[in-house]
Protein backbone atom coordinates (compact mmCIF):
# COMPACT_ATOMS: atom_id res chain seq x y z
CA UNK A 1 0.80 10.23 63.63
CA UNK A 2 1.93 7.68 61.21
CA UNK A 3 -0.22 7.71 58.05
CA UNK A 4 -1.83 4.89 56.72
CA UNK A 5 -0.66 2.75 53.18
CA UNK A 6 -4.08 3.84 51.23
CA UNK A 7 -3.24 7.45 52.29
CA UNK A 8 0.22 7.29 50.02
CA UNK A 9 -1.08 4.73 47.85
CA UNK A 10 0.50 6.02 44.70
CA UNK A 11 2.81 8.87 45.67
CA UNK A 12 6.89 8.12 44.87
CA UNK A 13 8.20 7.31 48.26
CA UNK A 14 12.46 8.24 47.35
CA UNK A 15 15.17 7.83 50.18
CA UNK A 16 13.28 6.11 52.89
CA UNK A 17 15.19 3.90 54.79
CA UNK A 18 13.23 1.66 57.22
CA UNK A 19 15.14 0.72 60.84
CA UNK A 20 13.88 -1.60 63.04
CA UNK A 21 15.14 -1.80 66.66
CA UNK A 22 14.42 -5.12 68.48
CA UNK A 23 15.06 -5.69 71.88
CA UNK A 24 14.68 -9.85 72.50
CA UNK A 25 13.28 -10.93 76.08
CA UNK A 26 17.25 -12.42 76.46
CA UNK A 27 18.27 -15.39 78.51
CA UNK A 28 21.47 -14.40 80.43
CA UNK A 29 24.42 -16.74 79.19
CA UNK A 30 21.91 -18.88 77.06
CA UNK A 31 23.35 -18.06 73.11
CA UNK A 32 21.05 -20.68 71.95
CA UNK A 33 17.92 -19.30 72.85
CA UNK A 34 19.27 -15.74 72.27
CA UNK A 35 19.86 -16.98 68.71
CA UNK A 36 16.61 -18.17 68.50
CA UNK A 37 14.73 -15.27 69.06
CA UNK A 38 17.21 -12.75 66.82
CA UNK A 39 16.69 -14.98 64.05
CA UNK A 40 12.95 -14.83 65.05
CA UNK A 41 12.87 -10.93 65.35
CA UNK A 42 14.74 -10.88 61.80
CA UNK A 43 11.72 -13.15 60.76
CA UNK A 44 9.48 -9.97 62.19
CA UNK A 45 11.48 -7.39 60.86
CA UNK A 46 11.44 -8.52 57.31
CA UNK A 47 7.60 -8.89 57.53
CA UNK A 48 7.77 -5.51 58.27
CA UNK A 49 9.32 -4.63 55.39
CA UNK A 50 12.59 -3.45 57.58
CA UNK A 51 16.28 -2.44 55.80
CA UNK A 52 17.99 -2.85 59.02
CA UNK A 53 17.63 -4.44 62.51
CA UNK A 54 19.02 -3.08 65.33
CA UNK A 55 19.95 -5.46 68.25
CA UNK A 56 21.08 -4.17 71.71
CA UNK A 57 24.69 -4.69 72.72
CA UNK A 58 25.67 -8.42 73.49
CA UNK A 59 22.84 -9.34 72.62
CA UNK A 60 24.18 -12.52 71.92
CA UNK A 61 25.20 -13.67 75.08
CA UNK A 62 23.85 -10.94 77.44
CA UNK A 63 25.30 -8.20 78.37
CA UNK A 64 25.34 -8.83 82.04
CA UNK A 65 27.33 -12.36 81.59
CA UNK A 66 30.54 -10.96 83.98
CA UNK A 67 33.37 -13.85 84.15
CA UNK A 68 31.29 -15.99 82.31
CA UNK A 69 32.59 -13.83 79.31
CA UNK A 70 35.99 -15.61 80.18
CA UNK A 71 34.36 -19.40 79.51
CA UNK A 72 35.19 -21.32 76.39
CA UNK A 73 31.83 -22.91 76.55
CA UNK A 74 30.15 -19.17 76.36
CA UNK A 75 32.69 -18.58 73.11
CA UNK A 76 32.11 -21.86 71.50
CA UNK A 77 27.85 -20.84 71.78
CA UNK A 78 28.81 -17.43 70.84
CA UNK A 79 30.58 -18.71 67.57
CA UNK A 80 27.45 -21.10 67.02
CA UNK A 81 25.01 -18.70 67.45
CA UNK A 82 26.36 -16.22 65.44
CA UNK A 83 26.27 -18.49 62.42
CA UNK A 84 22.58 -19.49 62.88
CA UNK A 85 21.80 -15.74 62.66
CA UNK A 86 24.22 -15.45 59.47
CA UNK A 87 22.21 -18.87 58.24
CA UNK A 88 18.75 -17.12 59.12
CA UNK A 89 19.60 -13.61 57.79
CA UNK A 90 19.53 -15.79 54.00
CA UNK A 91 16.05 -16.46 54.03
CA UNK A 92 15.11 -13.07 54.61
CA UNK A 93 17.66 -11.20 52.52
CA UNK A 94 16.18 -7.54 52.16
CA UNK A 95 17.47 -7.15 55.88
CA UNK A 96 20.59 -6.13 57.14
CA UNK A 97 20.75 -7.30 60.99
CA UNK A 98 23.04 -5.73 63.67
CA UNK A 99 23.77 -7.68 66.49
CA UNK A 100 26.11 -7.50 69.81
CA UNK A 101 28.63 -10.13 70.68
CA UNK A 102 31.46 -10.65 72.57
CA UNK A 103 34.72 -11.88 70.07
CA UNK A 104 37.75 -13.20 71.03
CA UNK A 105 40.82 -12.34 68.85
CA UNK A 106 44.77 -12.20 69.87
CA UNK A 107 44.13 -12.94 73.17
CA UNK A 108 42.11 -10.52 73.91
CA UNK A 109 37.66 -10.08 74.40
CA UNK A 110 36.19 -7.03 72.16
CA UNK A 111 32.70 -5.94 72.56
CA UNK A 112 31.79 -6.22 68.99
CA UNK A 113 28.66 -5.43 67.04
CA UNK A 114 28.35 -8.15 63.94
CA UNK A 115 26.99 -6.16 60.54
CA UNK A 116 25.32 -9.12 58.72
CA UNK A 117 23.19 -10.01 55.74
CA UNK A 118 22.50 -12.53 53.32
CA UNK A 119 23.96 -14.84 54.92
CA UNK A 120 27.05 -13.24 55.26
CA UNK A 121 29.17 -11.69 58.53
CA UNK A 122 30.32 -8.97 56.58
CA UNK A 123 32.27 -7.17 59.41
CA UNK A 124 32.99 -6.78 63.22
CA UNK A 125 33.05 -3.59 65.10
CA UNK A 126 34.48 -3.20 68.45
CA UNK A 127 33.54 -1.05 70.88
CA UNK A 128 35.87 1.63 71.25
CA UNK A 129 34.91 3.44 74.93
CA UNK A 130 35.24 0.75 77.94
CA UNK A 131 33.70 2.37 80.66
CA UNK A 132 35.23 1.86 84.23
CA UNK A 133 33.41 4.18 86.54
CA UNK A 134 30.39 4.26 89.04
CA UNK A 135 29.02 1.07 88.31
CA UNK A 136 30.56 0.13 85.44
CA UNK A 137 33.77 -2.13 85.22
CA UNK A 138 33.72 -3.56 81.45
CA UNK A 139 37.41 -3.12 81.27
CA UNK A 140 37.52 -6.08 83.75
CA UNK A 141 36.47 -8.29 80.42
CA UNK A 142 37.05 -6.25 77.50
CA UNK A 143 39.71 -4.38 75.45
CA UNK A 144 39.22 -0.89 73.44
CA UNK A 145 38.88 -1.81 69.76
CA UNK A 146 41.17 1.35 69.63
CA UNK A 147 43.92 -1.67 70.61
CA UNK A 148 42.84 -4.16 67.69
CA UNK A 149 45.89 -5.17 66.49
CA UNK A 150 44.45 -7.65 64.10
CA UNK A 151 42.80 -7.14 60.59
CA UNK A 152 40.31 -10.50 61.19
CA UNK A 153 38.92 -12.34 63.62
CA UNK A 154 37.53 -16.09 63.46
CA UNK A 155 34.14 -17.14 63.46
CA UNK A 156 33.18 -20.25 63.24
CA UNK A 157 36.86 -20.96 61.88
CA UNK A 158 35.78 -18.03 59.26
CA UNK A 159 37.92 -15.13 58.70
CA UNK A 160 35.66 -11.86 59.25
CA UNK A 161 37.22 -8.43 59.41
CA UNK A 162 37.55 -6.54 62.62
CA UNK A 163 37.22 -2.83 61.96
CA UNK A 164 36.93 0.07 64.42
CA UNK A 165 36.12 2.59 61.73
CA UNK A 166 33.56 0.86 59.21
CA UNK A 167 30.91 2.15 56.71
CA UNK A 168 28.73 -0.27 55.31
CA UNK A 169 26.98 0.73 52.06
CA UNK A 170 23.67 -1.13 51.53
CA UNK A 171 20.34 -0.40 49.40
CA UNK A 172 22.70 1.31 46.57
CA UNK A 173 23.49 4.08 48.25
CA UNK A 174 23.01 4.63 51.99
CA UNK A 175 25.72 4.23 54.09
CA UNK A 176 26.08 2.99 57.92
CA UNK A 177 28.13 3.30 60.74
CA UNK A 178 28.09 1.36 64.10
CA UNK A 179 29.11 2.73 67.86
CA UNK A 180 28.67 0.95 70.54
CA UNK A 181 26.92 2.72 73.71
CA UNK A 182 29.82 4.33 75.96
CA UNK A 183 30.99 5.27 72.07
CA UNK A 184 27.96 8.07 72.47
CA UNK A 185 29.09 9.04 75.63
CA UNK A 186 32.18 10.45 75.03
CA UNK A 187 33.72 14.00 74.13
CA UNK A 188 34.60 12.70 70.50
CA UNK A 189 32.03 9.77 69.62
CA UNK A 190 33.25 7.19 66.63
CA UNK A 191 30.06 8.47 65.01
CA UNK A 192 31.81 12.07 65.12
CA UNK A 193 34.02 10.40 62.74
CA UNK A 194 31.81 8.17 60.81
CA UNK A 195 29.30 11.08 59.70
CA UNK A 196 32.60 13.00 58.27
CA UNK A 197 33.22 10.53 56.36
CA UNK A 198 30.05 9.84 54.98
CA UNK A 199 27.63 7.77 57.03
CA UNK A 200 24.18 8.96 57.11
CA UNK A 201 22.82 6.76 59.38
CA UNK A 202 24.28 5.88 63.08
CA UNK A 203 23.30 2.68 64.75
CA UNK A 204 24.02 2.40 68.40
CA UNK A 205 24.06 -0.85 70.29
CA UNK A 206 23.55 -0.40 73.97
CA UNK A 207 23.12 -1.92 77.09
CA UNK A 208 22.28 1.39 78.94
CA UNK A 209 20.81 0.63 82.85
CA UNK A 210 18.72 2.58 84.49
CA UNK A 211 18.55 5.20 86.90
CA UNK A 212 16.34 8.40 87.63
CA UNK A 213 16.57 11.14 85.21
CA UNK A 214 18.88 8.83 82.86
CA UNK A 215 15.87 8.61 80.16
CA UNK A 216 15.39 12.31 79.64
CA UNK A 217 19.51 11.95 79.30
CA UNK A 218 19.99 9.49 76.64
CA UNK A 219 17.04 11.03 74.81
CA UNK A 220 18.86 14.07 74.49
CA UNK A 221 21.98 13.07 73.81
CA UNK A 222 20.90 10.66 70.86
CA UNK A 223 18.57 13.50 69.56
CA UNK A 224 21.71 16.17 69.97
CA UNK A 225 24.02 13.59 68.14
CA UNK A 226 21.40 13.28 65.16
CA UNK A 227 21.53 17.10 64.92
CA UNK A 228 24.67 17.59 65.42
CA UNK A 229 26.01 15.25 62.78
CA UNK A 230 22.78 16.18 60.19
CA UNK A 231 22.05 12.30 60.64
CA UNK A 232 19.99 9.73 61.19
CA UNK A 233 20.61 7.93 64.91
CA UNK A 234 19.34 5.11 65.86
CA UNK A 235 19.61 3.61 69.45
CA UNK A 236 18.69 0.00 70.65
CA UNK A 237 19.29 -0.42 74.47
CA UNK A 238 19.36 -4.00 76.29
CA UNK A 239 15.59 -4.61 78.05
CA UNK A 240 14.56 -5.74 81.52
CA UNK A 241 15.44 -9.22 81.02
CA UNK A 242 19.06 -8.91 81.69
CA UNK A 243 20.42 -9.90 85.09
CA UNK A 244 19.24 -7.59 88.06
CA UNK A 245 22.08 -8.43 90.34
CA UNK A 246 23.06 -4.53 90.85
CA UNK A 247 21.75 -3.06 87.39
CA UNK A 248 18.14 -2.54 85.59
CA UNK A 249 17.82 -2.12 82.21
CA UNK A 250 14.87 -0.59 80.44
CA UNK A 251 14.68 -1.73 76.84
CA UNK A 252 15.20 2.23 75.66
CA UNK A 253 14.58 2.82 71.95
CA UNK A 254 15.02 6.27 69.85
CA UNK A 255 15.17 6.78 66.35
CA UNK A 256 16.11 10.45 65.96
CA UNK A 257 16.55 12.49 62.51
CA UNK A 258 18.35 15.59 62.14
CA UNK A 259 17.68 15.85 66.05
CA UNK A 260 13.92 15.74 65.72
CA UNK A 261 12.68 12.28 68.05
CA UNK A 262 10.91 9.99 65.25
CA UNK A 263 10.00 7.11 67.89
CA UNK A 264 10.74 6.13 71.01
CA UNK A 265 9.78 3.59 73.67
CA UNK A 266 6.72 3.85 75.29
CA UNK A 267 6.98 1.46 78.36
CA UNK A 268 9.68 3.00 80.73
CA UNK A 269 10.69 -0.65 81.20
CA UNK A 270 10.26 -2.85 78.70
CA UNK A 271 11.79 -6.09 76.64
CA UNK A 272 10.39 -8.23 73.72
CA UNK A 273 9.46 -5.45 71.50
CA UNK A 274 10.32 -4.01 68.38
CA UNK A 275 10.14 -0.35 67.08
CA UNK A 276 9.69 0.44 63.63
CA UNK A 277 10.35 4.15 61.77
CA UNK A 278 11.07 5.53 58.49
CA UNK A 279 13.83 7.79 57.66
CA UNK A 280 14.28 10.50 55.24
CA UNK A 281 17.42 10.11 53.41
CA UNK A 282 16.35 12.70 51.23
CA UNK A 283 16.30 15.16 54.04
CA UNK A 284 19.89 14.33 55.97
CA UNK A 285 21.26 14.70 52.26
CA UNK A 286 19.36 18.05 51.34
CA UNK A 287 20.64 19.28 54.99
CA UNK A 288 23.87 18.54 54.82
CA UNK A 289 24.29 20.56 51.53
CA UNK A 290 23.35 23.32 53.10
CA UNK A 291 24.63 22.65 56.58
CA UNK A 292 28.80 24.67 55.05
CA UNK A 293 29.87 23.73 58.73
CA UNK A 294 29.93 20.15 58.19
CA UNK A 295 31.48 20.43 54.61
CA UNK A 296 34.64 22.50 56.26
CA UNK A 297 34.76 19.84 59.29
CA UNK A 298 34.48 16.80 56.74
CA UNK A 299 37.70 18.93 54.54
CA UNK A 300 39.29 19.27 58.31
CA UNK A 301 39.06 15.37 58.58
CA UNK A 302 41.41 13.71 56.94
CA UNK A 303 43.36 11.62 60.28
CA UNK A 304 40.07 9.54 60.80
CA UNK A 305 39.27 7.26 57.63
CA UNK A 306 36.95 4.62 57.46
CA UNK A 307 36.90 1.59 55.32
CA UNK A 308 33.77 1.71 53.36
CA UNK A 309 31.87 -2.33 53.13
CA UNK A 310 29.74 -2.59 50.22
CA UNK A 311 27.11 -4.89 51.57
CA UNK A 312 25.68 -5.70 48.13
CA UNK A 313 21.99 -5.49 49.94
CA UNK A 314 19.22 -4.98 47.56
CA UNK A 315 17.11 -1.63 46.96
CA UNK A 316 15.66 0.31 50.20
CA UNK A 317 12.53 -1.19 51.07
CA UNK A 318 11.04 2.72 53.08
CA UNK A 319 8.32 3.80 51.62
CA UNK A 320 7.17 6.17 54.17
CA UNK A 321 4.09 5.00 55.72
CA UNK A 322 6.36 4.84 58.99
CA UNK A 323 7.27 8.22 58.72
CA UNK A 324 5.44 10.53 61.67
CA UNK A 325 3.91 12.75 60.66
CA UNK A 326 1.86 15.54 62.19
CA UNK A 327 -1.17 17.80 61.67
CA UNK A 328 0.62 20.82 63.36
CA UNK A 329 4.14 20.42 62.74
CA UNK A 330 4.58 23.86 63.99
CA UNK A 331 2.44 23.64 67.51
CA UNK A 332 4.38 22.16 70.00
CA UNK A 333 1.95 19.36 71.88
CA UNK A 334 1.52 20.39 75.69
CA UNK A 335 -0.18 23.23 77.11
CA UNK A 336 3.33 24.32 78.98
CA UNK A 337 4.95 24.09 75.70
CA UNK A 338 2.39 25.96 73.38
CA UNK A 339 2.60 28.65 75.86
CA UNK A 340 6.35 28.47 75.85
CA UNK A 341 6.43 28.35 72.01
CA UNK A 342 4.15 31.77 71.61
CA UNK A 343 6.05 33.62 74.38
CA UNK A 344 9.17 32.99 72.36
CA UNK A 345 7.41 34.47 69.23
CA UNK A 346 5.93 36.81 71.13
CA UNK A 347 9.44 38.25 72.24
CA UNK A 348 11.23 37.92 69.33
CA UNK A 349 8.39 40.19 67.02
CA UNK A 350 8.69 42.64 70.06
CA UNK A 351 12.37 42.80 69.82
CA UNK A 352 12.74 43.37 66.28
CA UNK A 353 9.35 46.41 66.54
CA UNK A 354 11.62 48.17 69.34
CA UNK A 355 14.93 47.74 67.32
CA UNK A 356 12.84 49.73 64.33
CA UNK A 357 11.11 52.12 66.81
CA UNK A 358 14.49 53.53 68.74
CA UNK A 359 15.79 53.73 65.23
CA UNK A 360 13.28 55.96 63.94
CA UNK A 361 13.39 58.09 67.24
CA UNK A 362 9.36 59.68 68.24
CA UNK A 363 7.54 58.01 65.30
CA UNK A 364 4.13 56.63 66.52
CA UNK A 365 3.11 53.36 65.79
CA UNK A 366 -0.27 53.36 63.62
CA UNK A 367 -2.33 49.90 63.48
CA UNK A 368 -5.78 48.87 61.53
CA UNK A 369 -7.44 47.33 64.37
CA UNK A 370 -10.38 44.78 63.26
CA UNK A 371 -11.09 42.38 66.56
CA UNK A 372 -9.21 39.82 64.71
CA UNK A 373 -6.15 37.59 65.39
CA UNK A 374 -3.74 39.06 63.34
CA UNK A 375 -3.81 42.45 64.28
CA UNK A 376 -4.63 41.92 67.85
CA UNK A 377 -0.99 40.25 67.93
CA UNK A 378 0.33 43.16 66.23
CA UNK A 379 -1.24 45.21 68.55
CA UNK A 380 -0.23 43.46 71.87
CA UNK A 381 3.33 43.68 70.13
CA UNK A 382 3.51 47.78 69.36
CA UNK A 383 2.26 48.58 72.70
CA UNK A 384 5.14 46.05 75.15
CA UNK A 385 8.12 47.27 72.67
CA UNK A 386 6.57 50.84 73.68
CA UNK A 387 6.97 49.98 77.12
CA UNK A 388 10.21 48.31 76.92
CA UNK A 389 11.27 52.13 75.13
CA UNK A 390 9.72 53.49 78.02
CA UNK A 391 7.13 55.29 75.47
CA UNK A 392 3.46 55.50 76.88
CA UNK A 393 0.80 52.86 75.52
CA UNK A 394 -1.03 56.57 73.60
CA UNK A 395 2.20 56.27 71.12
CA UNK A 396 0.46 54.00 69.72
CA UNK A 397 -2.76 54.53 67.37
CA UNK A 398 -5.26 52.02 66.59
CA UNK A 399 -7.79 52.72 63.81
CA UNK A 400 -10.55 50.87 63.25
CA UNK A 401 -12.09 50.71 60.22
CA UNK A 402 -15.63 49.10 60.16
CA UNK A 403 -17.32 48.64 57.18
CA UNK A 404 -20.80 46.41 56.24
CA UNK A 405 -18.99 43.05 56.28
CA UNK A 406 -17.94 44.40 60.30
CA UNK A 407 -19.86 42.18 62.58
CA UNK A 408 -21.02 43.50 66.22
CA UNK A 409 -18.79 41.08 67.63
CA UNK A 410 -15.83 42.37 66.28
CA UNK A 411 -16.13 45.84 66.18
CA UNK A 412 -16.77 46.00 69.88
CA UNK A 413 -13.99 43.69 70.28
CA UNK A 414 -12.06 45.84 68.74
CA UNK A 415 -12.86 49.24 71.12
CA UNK A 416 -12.76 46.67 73.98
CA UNK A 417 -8.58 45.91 73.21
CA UNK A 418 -7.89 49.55 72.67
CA UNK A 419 -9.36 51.05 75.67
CA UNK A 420 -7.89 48.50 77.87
CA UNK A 421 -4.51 49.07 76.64
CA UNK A 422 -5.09 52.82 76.83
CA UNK A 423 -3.79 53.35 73.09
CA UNK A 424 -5.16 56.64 71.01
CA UNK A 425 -8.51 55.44 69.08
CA UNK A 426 -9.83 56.48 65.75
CA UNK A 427 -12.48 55.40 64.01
CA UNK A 428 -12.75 55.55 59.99
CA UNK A 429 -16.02 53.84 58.56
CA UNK A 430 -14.48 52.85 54.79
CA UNK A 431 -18.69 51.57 53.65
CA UNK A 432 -18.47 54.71 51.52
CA UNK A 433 -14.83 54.06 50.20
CA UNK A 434 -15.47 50.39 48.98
CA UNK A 435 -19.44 50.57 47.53
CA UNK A 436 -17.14 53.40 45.74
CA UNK A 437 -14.91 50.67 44.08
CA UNK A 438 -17.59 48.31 43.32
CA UNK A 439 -19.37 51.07 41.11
């Protein structure tokens, strides 16, 4: 449920962050028209009142380009392209736009992801993880930014600095890192890294295909990494327009905070789209106060800096009307998972009753029974840790005490559950007792 402007109209929104992840219906090879429609999903994004956009990986070019990556007619579009986004991103400067792109730099191609606003490239970051397995063979075209030997690259005959290990501060305050898809993948993601030293939110370009069972895969992992790393993670995947020579590609989404799944994709194929969440800065900040483990590993971090960008973007733009929210943040949705959900609490109330019981040796367990909820739990409770002690269900005694506010319904409800479970019974009528205190 995402709740409506009037319903916040006048409540102090604080450390929202809005993230928009577009996925472009992209021409393979054609930077022109890819240019085109970034700049025009920019256009979208800033309507929307969005801090960031989130492109997939290449997005430039496409990520399924293969030798064409090696053609200096693709680089020369590449370098064009890139500066009509940095030309578009100044008439729309509350947005910060991330967007994939192959660079070329000391003779070697980096799969880069281009951290740009106001009109300004104000960083590259190359992919660090090349995958080379099952269908993947990127390291036929591209080098690990782990091997970037060079401090800049050129754009457009413009200097821009080349940085695996980059924070970008916009808004004032919140602070950004970039990993490119394989990055996730690995045993130690960049993003490991980034969130030690200080990023709060992770943006992942990716170009992820599809296969079965993959979906429920990536969803965990980018859900796991945004718990793991008390962060927000946000993960932009290239959609079905990409080549289909051997691969598909689905157009996957998340936006994950603090490992709970803010948005996601609803197509399972899709392309020409955007998704749009708020995230709670407030929270991942609150969290990670508490959270001592990530203090220590931050203290046990000191091999991995980044250089922190200040991107000199304006104030946050979140206000959190794009913030789900639910009516029963506690009840699972799902029949298989409510039941799943209750069993748990059912277990756990039992183990801690039979912990108490086998410490306290033959003491009986003695229960006001009204026909009610609450003690109908408590009752269901006392009589399986009895079993579980191998005690008899008559260790336990339920009283029930009806009095003139006792309807028929649950008073016979109430002799109903304690003959069933063949508990001992007692009945104390308390009418006398409280007309007492009333006079």
């Amino acid at each position: 449920m995402i709740p409506s402007e009037k319903s916040l109209e006048g409540i102090p929104m604080l450390d929202f962050i809005r993230i928009a992840c577009a996925v472009p219906a992209v021409r393979v090879g054609d930077t022109a028209k890819n240019a085109e429609d970034i700049c025009a999903y920019i256009g979208k994004a800033d309507a929307q009142q969005a801090d960031i956009v989130l492109f997939p990986e290449l997005a430039l070019t496409g990520y399924t380009c293969q030798d064409l990556f090696f053609q200096d007619a693709l680089w020369t579009g590449v370098q064009d392209g890139i500066r009509r986004i940095a030309d578009c991103t100044k008439n729309h400067p509350g947005v910060t736009a991330v967007v994939g792109l192959p660079v070329r730099t000391g003779m070697r191609l980096y799969n880069c992801a281009a951290v740009i606003s106001r009109g300004k490239i104000h960083a590259l970051v190359p992919k660090t993880y090349i995958p080379n397995y099952n269908e993947f063979y990127e390291k036929r075209w591209f080098s690990s930014g782990a091997e970037v030997t060079e401090d800049v690259a050129e754009l457009d005959g413009e200097p821009v600095p080349i940085l695996p290990r980059a924070i970008f501060r916009l808004g004032g305050d919140a602070l950004l890192g970039v990993e490119i898809c394989e990055d996730m993948w690995t045993p130690l993601p960049p993003s490991t890294f980034l969130a030690l030293n200080g990023a709060e939110v992770i943006l992942n370009l990716s170009a992820s295909n599809e296969t079965i069972g993959k979906r429920a895969y990536r969803r965990g992992l980018v859900q796991h990494q945004s718990a793991a790393l008390n962060c927000v993670y946000a993960y932009c995947s290239a959609g079905s327009t990409e080549s289909t020579q051997d691969l598909i590609f689905s157009g996957q989404s998340l936006i994950a905070e603090d490992g709970r799944l803010l948005g996601e994709t609803e197509e399972p194929i899709a392309s020409d789209y955007m998704l749009v969440r708020d995230c709670d800065l407030g929270r991942v900040r609150a969290d990670r106060m508490k959270n001592k483990g990530f203090k220590d590993a931050a203290q046990q971090n000191p091999g991995h800096p980044a250089v922190l960008i200040d991107t000199h973007a304006p104030e946050l733009r979140g206000d959190g009307t794009r913030y789900p929210l639910s009516k029963l943040p506690f009840v699972p949705t799902g029949k298989q998972n409510r039941v799943q959900r209750c069993m748990e609490i059912f277990h756990m109330q039992v183990a801690g009753l039979k912990q108490r019981l086998a410490i306290l040796g033959d003491a009986k367990a003695v229960i006001g029974i009204s026909g009610g909820l609450d003690s109908t739990l408590a009752l269901l409770v006392s009589v399986e840790a009895m079993r579980q002690l191998g005690r008899p269900a008559s260790d336990v005694c339920g009283v029930t005490m009806p009095c003139f506010g006792t309807s028929d319904r649950t008073y016979n409800n109430s002799w109903e559950l304690m003959r069933t479970l063949g508990i001992s019974c007692k009945e104390i009528n308390i009418k006398d007792a409280v007309n007492l205190h009333f006079s």
